[in-house]
C-alpha atoms as a PDB file:
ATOM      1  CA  UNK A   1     -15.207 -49.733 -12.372  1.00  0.00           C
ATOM      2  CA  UNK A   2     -17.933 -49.153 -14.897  1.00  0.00           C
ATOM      3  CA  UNK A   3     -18.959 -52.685 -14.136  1.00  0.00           C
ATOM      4  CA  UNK A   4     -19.735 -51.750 -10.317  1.00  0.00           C
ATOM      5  CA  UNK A   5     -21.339 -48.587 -11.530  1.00  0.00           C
ATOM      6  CA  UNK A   6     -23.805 -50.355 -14.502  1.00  0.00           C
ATOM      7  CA  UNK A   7     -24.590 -52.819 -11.626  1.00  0.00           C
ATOM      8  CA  UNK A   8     -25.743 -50.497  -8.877  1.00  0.00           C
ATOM      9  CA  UNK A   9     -27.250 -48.320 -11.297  1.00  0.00           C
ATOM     10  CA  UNK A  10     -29.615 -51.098 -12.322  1.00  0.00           C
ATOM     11  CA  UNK A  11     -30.285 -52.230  -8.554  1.00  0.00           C
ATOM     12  CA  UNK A  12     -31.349 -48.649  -7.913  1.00  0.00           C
ATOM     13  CA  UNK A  13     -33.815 -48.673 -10.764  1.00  0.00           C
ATOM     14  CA  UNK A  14     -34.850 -52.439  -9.907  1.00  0.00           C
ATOM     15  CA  UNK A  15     -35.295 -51.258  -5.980  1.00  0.00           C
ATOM     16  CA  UNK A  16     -37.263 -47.851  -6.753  1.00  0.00           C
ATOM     17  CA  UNK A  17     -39.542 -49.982  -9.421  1.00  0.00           C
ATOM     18  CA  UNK A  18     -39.972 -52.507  -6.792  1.00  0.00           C
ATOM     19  CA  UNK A  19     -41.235 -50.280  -3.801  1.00  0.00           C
ATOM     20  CA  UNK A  20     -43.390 -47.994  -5.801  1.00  0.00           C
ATOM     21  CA  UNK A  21     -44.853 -50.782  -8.177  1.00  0.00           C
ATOM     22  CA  UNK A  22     -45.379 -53.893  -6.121  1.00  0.00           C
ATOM     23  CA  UNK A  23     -46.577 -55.450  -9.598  1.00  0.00           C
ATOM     24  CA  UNK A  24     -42.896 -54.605 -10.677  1.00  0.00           C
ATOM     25  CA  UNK A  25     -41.444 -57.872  -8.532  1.00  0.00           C
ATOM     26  CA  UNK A  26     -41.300 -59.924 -11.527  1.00  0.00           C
ATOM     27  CA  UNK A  27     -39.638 -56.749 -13.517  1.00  0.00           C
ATOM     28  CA  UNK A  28     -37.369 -56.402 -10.630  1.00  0.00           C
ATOM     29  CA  UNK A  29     -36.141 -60.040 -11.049  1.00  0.00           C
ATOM     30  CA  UNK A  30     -35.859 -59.496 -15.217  1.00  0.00           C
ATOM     31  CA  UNK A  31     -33.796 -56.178 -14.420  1.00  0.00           C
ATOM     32  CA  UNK A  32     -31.172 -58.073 -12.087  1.00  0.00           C
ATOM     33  CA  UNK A  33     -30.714 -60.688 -14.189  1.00  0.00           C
ATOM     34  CA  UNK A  34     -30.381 -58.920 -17.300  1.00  0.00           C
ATOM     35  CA  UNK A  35     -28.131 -56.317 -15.388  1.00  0.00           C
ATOM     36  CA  UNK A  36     -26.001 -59.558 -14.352  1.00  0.00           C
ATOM     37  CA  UNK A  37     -25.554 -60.533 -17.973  1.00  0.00           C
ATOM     38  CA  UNK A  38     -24.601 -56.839 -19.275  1.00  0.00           C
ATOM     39  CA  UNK A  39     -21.987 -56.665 -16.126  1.00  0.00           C
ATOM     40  CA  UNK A  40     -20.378 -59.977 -16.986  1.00  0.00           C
ATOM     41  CA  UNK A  41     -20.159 -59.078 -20.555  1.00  0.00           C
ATOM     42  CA  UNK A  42     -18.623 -55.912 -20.126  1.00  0.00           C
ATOM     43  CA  UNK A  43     -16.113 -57.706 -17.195  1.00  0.00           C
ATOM     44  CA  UNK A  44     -15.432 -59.944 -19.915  1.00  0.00           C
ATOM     45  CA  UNK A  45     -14.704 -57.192 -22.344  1.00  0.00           C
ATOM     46  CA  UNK A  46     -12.504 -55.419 -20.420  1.00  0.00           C
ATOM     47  CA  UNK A  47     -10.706 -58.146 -19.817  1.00  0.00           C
END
């Protein structure tokens, strides 16, 4: 659960950088990928 949560939490933030910041593209795609790896360590965690 806190996976799902930590993951659209950090697609909200990426999206909202995104649209008011066009310079924040290349932030957005650092955000989701670091997102990605904190989701799949906690999934592995949890485990």
């Amino acid at each position: 659960m806190k996976t799902i949560l930590i993951l659209v939490a950090g697609m909200m933030i990426g999206v909202w950088l995104a649209d008011s910041h066009p310079d924040y593209a290349d932030y957005l795609r650092y955000i989701t990928s670091f997102v990605t790896e904190k989701a799949s360590e906690v999934g592995a965690a949890s485990r």
